[in-house]
Structure formats: structure tokens, C-alpha cells
C-alpha atoms as a PDB file:
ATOM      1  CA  UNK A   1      -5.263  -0.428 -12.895  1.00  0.00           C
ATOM      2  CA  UNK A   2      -8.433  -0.347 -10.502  1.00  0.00           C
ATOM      3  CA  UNK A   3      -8.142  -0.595  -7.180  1.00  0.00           C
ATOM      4  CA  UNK A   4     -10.662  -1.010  -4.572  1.00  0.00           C
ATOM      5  CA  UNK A   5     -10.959  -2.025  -0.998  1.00  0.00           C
ATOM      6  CA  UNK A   6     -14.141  -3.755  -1.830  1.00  0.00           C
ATOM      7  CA  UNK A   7     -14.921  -7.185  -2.761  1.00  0.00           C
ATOM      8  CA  UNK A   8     -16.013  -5.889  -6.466  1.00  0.00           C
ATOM      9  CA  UNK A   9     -16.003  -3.107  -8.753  1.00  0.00           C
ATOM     10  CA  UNK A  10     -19.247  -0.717  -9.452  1.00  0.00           C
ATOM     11  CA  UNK A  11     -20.174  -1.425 -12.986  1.00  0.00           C
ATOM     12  CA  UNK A  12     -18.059  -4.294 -14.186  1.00  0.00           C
ATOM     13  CA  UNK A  13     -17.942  -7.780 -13.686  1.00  0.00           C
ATOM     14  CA  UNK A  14     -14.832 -10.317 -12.678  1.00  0.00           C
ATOM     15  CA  UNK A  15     -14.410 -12.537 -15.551  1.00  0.00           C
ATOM     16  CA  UNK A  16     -11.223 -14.085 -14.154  1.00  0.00           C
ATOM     17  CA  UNK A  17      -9.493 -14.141 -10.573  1.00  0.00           C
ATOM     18  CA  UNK A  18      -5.600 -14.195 -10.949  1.00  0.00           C
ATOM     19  CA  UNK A  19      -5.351 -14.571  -6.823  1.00  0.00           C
ATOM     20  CA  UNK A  20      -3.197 -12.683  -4.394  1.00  0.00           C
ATOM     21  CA  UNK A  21      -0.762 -10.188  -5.450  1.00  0.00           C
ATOM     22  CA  UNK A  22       1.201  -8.042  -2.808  1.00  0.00           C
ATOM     23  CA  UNK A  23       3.663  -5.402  -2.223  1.00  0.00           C
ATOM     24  CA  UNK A  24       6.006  -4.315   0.513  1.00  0.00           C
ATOM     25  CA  UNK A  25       8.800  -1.970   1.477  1.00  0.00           C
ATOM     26  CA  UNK A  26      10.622  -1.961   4.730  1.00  0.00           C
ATOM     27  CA  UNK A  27      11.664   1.759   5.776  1.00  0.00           C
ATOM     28  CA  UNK A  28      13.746   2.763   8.517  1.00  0.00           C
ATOM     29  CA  UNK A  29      13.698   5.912  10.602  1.00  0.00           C
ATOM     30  CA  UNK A  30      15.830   8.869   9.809  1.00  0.00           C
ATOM     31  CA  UNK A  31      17.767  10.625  13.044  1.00  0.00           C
ATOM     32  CA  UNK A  32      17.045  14.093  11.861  1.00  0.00           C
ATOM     33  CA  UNK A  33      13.269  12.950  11.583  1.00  0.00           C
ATOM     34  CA  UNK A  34      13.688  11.653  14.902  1.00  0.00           C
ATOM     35  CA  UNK A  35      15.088  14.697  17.095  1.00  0.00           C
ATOM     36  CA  UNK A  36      12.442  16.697  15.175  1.00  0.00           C
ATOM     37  CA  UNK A  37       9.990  14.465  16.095  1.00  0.00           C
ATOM     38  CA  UNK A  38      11.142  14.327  19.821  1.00  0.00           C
ATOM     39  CA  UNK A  39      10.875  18.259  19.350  1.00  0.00           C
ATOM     40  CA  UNK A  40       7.366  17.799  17.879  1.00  0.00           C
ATOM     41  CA  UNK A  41       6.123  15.588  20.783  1.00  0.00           C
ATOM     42  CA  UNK A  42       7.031  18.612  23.440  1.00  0.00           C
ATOM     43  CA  UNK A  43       4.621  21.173  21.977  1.00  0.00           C
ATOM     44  CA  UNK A  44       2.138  18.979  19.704  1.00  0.00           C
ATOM     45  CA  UNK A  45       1.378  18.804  15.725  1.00  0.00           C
ATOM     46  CA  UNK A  46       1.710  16.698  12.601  1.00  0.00           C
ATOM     47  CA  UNK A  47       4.933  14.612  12.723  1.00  0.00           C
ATOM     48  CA  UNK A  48       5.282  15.914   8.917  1.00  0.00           C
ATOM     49  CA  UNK A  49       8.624  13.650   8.064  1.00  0.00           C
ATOM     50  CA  UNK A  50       7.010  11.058   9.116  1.00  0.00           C
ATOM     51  CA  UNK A  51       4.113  11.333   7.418  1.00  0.00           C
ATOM     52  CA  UNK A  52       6.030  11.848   4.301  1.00  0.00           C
ATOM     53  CA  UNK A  53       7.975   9.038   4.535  1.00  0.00           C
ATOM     54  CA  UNK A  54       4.642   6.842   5.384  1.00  0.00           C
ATOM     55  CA  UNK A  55       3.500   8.310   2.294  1.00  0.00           C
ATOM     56  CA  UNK A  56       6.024   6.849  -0.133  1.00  0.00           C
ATOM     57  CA  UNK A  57       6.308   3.784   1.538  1.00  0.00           C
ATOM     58  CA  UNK A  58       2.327   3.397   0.299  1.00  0.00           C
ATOM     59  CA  UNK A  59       3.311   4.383  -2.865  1.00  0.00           C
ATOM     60  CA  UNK A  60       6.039   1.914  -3.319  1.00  0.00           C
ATOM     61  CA  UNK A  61       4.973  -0.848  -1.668  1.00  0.00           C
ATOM     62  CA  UNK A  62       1.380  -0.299  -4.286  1.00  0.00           C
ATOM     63  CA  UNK A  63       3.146   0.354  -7.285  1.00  0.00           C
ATOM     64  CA  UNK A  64       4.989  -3.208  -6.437  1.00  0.00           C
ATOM     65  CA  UNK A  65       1.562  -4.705  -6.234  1.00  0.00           C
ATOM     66  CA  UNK A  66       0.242  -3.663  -9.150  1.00  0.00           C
ATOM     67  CA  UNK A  67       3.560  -4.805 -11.170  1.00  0.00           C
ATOM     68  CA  UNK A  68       2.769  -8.064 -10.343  1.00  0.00           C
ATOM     69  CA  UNK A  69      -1.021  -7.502 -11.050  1.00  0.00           C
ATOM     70  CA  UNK A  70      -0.149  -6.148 -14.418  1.00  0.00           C
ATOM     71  CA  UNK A  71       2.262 -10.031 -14.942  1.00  0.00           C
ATOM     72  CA  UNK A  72      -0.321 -11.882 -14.247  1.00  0.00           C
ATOM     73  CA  UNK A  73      -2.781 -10.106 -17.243  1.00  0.00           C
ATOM     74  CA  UNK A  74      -5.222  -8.307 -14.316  1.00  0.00           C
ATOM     75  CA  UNK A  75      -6.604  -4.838 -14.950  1.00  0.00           C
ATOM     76  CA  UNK A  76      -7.853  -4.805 -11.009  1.00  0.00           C
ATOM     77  CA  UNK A  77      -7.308  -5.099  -7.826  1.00  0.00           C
ATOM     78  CA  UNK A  78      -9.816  -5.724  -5.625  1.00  0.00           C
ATOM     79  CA  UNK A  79      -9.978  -6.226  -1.571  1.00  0.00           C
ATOM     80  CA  UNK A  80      -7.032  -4.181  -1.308  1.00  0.00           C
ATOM     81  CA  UNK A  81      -5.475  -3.700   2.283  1.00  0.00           C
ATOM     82  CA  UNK A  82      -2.527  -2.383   4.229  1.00  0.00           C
ATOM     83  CA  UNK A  83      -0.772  -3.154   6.913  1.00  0.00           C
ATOM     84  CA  UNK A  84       2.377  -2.358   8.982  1.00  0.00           C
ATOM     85  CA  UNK A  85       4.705  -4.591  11.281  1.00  0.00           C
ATOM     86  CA  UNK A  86       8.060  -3.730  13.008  1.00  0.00           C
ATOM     87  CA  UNK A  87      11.075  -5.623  11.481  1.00  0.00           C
ATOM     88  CA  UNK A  88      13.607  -4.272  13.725  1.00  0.00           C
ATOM     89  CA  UNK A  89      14.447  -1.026  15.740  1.00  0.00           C
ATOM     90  CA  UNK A  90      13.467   1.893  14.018  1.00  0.00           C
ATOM     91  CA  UNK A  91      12.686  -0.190  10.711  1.00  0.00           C
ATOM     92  CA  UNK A  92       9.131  -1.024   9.992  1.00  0.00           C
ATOM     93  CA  UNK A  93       7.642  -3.257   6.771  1.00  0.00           C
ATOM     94  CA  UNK A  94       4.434  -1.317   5.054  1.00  0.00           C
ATOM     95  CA  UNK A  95       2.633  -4.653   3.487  1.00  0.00           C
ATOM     96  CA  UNK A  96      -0.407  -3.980   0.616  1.00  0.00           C
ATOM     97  CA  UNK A  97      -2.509  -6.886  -0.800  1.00  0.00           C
ATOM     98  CA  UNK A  98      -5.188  -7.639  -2.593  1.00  0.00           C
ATOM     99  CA  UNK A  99      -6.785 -10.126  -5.410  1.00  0.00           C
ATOM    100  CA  UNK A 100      -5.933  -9.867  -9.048  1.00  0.00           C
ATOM    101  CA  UNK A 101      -8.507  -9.852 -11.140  1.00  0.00           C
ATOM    102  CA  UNK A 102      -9.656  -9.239 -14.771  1.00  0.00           C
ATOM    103  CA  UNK A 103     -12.806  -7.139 -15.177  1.00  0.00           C
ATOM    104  CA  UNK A 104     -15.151  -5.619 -18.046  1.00  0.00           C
ATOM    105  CA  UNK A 105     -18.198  -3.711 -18.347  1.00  0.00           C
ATOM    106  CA  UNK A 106     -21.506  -5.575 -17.040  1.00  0.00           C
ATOM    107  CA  UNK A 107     -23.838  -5.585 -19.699  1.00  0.00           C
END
């Protein structure tokens, strides 16, 4: 699957447009993460459990998206973005989207 954050793809051309397709995953915070993180926040630095767990929320929430890509019979992805929004304390949802499309080689 090809994904791009752009409105086409370099060298091919969209035959057929399959619409939106998105993925999400709601993830909440983890107390151990978050006294480490408190710890963190004294002396500086990467927030590294964090970033992990941003990290496969990304992964998820894209590999969700391009499931339902793959359904609809589209071998791209194209204007992908992502986005985050706070569901509840310490529980955000990581949203990805993009349009489904079919491409092939430009002749």
C-alpha cells in the first residue's frame, strides 16, 4: 500500500477514487509512565514511554486504515493525515485519514 501526504503519487496516475478511509485507536496513560514522566519534567529529556506508546498508536490506528483501503480494492492512500483529541482524562484518540485510491504507472 502507498501512502502519501500529498494529493497524488510521483509516477502513477489515479484511475479510481474509493473515498475516505480512516483509522483510530484511543490509548490511555500508564501510571508508571506518568511518575517517570513527572521525574522527567524536573531535570529535562525525551519523555521515552511516551513516545513509544505514541508510536504504536500510529501504527495501529494506520494499519486500521489501510485494512479498510485494502476492502475497498485501493492500492493507495493519498492525502494522508493525523490527528489527536482527548477523549477523557489521561485517554487520548490518535485519528489517521486519507483517500482511497487505485493507481498505476503513467504512461
Amino acid at each position: 500500500m502507498i501512502l502519501t501526504n500529498v494529493e497524488t503519487v510521483p509516477g502513477k496516475r489515479i484511475v479510481a477514487h474509493y473515498g475516505l478511509v480512516a483509522g483510530s485507536t484511543v490509548r490511555a496513560k500508564h501510571v508508571g509512565r506518568d511518575i517517570m514522566a513527572s521525574l522527567k519534567n524536573l531535570v529535562g529529556g525525551e519523555l521515552k514511554g511516551y513516545t513509544s506508546l505514541l508510536n504504536d498508536a500510529r501504527e495501529q490506528a494506520t494499519t486500521r486504515m489501510i485494512k479498510q483501503a485494502r476492502a475497498l480494492g485501493a492500492n493507495a492512500i493519498v492525502n494522508v493525515r493525523f490527528s489527536t483529541s482527548s477523549v477523557a482524562q489521561g485517554a487520548s484518540e490518535l485519528y489517521v485519514y486519507g483517500t482511497a485510491v487505485l493507481v498505476e504507472d503513467a504512461m
